[in-house]
PDB file of N, CA and C in Angstrom:
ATOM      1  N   UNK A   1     -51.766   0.558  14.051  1.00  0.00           N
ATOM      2  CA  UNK A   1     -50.760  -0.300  14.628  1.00  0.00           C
ATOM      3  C   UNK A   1     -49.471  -0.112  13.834  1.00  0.00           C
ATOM      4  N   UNK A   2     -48.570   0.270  14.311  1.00  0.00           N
ATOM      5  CA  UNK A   2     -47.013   0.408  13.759  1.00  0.00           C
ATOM      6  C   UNK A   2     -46.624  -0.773  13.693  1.00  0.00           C
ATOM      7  N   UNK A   3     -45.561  -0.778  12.508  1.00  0.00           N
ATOM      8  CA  UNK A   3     -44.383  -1.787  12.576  1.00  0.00           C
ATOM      9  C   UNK A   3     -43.025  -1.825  12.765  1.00  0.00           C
ATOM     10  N   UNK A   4     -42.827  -2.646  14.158  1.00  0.00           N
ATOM     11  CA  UNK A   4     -41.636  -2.092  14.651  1.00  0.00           C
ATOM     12  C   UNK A   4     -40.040  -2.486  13.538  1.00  0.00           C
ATOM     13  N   UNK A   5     -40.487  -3.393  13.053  1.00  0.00           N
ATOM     14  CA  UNK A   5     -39.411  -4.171  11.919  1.00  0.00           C
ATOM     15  C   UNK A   5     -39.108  -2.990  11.177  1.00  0.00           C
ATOM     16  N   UNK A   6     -39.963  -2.173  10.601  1.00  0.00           N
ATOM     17  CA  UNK A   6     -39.426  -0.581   9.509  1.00  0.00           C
ATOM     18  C   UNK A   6     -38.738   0.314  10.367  1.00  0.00           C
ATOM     19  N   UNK A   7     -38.319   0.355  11.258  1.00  0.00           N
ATOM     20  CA  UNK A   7     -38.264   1.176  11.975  1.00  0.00           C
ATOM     21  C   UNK A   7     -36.698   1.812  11.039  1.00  0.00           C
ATOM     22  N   UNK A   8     -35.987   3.146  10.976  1.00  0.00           N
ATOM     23  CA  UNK A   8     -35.007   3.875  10.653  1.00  0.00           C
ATOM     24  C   UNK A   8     -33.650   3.457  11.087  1.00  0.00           C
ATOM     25  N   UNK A   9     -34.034   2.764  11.659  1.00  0.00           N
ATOM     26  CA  UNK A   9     -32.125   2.122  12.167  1.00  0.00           C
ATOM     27  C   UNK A   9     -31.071   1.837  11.096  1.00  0.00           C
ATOM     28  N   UNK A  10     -30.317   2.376  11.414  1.00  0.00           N
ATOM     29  CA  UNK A  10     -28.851   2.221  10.502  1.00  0.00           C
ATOM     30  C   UNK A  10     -28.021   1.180  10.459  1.00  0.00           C
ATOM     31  N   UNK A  11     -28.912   0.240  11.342  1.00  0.00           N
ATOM     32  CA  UNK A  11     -27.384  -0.885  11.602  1.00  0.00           C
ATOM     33  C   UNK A  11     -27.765  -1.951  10.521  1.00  0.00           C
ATOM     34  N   UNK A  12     -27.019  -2.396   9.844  1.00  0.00           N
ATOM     35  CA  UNK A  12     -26.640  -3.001   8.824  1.00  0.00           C
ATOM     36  C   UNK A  12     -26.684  -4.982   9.309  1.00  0.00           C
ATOM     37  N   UNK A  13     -26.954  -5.401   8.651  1.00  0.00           N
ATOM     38  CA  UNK A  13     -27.052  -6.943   8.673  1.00  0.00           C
ATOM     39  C   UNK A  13     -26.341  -7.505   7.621  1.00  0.00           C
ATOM     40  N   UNK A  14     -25.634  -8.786   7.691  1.00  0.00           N
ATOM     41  CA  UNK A  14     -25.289  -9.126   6.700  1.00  0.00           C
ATOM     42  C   UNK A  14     -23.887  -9.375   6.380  1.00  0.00           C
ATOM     43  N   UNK A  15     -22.979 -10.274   5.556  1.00  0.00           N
ATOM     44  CA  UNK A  15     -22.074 -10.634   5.702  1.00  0.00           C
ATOM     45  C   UNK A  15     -20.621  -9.583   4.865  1.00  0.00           C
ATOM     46  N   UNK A  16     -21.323  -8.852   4.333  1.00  0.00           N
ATOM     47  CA  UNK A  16     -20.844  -7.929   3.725  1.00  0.00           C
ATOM     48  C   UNK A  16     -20.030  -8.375   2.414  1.00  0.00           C
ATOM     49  N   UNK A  17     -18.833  -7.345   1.990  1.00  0.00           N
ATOM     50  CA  UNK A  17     -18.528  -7.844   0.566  1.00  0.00           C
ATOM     51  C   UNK A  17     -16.927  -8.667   0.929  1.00  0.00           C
ATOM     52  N   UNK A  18     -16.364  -8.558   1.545  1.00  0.00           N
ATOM     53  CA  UNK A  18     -15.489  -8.810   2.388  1.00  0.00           C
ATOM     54  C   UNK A  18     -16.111 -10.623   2.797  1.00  0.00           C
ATOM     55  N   UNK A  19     -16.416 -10.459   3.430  1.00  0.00           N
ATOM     56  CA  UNK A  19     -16.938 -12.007   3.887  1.00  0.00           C
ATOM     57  C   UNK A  19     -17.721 -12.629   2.452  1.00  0.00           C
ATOM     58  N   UNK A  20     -18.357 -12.384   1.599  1.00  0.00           N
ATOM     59  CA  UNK A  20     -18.828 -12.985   0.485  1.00  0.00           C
ATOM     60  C   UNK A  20     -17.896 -13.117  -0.366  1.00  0.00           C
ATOM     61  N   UNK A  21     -16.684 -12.759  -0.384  1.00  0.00           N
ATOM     62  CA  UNK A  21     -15.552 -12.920  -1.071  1.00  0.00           C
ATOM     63  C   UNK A  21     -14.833 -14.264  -0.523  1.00  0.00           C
ATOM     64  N   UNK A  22     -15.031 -14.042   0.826  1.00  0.00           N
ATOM     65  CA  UNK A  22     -13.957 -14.972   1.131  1.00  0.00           C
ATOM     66  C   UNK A  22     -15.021 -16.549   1.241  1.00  0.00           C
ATOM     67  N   UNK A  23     -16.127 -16.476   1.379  1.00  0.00           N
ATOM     68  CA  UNK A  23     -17.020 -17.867   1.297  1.00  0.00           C
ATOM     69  C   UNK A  23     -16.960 -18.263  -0.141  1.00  0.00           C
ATOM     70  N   UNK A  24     -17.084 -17.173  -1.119  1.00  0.00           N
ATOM     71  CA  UNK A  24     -16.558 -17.789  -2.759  1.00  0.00           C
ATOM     72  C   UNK A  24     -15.170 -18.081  -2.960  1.00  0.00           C
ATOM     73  N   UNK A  25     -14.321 -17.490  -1.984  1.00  0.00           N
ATOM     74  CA  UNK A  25     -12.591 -18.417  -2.897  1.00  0.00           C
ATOM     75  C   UNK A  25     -12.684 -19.423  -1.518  1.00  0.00           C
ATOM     76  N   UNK A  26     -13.566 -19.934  -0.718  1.00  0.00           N
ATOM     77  CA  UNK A  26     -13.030 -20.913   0.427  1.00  0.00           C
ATOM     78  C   UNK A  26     -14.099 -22.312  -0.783  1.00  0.00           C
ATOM     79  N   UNK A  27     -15.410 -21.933  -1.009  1.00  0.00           N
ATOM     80  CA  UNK A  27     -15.967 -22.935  -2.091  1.00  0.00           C
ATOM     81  C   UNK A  27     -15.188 -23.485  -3.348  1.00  0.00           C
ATOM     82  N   UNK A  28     -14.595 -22.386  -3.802  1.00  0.00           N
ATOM     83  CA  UNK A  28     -13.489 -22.481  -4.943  1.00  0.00           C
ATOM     84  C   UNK A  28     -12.666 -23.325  -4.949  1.00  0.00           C
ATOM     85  N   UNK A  29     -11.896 -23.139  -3.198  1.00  0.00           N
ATOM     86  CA  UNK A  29     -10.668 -24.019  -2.889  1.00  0.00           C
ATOM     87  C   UNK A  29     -11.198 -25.555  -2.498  1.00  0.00           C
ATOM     88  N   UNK A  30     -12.417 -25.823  -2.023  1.00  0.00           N
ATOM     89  CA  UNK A  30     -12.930 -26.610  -1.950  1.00  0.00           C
ATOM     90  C   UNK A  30     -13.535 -27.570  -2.990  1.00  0.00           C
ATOM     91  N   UNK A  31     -13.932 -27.060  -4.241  1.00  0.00           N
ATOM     92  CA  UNK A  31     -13.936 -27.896  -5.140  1.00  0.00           C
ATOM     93  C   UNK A  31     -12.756 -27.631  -6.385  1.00  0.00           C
ATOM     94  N   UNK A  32     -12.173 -27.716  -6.055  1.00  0.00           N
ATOM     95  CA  UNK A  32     -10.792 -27.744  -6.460  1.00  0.00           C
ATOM     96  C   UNK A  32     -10.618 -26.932  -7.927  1.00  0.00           C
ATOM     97  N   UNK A  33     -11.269 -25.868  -7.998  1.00  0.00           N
ATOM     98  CA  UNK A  33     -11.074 -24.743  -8.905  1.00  0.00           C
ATOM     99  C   UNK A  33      -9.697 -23.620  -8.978  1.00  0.00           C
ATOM    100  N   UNK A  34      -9.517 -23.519  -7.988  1.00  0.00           N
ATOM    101  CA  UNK A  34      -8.806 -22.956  -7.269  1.00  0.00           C
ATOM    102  C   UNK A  34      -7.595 -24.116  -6.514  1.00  0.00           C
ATOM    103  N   UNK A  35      -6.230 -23.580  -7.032  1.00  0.00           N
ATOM    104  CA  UNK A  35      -4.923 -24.023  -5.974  1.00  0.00           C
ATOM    105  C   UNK A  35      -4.041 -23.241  -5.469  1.00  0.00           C
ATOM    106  N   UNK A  36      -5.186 -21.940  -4.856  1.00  0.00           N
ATOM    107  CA  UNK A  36      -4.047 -21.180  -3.757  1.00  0.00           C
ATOM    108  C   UNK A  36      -3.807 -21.705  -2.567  1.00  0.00           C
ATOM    109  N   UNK A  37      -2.676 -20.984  -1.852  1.00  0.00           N
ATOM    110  CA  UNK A  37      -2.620 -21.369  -0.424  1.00  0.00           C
ATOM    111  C   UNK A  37      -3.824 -20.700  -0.041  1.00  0.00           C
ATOM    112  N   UNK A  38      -3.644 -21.013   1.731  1.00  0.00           N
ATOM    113  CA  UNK A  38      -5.180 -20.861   2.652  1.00  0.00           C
ATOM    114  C   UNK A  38      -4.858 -19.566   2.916  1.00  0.00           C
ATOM    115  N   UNK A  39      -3.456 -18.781   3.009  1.00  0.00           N
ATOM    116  CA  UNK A  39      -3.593 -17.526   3.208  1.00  0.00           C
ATOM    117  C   UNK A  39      -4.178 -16.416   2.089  1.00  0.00           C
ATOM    118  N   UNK A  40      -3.856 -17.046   0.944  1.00  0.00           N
ATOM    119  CA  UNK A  40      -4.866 -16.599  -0.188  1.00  0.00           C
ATOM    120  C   UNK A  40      -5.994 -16.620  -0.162  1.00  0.00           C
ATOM    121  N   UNK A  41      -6.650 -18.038  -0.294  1.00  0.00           N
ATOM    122  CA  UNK A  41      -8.324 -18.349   0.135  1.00  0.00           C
ATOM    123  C   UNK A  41      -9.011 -17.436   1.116  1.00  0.00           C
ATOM    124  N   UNK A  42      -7.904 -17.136   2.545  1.00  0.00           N
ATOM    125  CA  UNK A  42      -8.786 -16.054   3.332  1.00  0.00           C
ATOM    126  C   UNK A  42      -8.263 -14.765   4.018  1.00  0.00           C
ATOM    127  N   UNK A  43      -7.418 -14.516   2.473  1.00  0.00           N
ATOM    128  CA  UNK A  43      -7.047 -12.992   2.213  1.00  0.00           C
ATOM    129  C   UNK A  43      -8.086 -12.285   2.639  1.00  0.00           C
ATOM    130  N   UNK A  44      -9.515 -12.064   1.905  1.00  0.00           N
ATOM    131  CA  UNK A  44     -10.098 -10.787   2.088  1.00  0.00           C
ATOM    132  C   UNK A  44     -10.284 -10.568   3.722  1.00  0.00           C
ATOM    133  N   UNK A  45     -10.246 -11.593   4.706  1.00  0.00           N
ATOM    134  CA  UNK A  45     -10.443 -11.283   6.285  1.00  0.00           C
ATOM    135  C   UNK A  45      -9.538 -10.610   6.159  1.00  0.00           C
ATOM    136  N   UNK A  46      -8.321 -11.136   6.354  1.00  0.00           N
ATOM    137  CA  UNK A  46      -7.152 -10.320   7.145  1.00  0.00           C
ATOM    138  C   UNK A  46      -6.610  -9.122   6.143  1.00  0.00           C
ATOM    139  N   UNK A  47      -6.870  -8.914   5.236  1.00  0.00           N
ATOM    140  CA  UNK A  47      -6.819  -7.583   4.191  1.00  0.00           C
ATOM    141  C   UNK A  47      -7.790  -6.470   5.051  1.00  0.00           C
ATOM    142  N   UNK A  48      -8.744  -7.108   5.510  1.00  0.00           N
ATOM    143  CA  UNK A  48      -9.939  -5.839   5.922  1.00  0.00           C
ATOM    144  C   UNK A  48      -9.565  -5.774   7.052  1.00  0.00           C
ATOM    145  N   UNK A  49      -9.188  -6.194   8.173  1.00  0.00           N
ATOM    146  CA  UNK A  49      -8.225  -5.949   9.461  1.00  0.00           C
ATOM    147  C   UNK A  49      -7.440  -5.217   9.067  1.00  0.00           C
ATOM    148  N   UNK A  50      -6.310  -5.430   8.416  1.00  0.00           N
ATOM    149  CA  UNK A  50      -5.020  -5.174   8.248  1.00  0.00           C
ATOM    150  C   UNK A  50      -5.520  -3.488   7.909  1.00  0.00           C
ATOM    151  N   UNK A  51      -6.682  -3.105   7.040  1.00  0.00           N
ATOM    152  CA  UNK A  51      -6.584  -2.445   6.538  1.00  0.00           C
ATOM    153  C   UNK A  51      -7.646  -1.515   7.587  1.00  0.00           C
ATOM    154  N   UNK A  52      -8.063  -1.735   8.512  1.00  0.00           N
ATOM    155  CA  UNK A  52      -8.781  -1.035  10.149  1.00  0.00           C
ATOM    156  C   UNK A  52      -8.173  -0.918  10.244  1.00  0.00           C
ATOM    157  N   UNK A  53      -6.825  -1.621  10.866  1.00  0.00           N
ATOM    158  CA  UNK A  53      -5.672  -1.041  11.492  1.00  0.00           C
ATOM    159  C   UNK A  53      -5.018  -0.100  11.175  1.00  0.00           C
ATOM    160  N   UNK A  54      -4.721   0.171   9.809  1.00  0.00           N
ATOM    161  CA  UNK A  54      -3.626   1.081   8.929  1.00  0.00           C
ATOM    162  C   UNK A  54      -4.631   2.241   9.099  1.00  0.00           C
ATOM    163  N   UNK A  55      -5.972   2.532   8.974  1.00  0.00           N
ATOM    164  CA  UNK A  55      -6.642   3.713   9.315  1.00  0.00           C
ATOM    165  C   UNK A  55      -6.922   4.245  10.832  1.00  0.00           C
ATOM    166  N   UNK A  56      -6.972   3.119  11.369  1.00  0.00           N
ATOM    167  CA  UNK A  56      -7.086   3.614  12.640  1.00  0.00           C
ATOM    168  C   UNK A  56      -5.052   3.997  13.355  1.00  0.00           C
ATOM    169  N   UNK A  57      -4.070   3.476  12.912  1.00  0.00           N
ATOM    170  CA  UNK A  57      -3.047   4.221  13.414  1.00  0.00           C
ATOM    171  C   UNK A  57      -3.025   5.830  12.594  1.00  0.00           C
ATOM    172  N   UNK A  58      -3.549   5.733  11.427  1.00  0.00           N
ATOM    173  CA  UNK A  58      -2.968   7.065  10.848  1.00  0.00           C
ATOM    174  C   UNK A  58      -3.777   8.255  11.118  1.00  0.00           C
ATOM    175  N   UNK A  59      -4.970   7.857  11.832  1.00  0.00           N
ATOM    176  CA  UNK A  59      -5.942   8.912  12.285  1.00  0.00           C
ATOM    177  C   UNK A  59      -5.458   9.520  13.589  1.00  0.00           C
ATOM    178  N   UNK A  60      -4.606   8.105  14.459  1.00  0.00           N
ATOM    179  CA  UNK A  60      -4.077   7.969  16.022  1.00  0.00           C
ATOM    180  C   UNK A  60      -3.369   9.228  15.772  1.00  0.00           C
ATOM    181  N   UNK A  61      -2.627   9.004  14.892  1.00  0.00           N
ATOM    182  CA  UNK A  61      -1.068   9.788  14.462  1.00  0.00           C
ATOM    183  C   UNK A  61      -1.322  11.331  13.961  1.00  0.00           C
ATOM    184  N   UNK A  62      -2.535  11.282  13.324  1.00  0.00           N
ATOM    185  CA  UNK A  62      -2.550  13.096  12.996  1.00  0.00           C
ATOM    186  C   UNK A  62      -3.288  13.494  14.452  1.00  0.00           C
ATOM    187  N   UNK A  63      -4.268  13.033  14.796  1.00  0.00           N
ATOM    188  CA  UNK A  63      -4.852  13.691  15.925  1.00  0.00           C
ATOM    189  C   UNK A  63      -3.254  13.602  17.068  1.00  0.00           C
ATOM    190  N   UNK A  64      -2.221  12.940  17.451  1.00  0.00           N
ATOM    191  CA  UNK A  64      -1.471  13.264  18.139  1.00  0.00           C
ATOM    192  C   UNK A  64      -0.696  14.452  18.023  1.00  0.00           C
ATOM    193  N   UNK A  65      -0.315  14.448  16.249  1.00  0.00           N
ATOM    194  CA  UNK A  65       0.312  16.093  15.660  1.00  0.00           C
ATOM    195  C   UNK A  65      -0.738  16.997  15.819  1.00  0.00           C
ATOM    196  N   UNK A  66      -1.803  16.552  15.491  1.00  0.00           N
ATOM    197  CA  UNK A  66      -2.262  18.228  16.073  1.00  0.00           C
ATOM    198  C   UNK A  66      -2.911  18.931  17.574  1.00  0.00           C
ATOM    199  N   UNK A  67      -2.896  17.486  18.661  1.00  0.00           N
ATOM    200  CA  UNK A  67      -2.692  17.552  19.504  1.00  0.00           C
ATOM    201  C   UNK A  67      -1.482  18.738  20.169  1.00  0.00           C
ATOM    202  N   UNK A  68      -0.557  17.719  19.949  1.00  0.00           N
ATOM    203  CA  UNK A  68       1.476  18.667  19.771  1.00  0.00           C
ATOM    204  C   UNK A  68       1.172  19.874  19.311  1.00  0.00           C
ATOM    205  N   UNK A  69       0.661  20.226  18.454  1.00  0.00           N
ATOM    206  CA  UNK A  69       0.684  21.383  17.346  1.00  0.00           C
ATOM    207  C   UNK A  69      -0.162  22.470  18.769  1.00  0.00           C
ATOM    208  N   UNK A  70      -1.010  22.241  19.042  1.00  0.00           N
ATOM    209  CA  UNK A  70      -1.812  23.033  20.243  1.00  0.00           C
ATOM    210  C   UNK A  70      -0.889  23.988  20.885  1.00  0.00           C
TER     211      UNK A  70
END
């Protein structure tokens, strides 16, 4: 009898390091360890967006030059 739970799949679970960052400075700000603003407290979200975005235009942008370049 196999177990389907072991199975080789790559997909990942879990809140990652990004989100465990930002649940420790939102606890922080919450017991008053911490007196940043809230855009500080939940920097690491919009840092890891911000920072999809900046890779995904600059990949947009060479594949268009070497598109052109053709």
């Amino acid at each position: 009898m196999s177990n389907k739970s072991s199975s080789s799949s790559s997909a990942s679970s879990g809140i990652g390091f990004s989100g465990l960052l930002t649940i420790v400075f939102i606890t922080l700000k919450l017991l008053g360890y911490i007196s940043w603003s809230w855009w500080w407290v939940v920097s690491p979200i919009w840092i890891s967006v911000l920072l999809v975005i900046v890779i995904f235009v600059v990949v947009m942008a060479f594949a268009l030059i070497v598109e052109l370049l053709k």
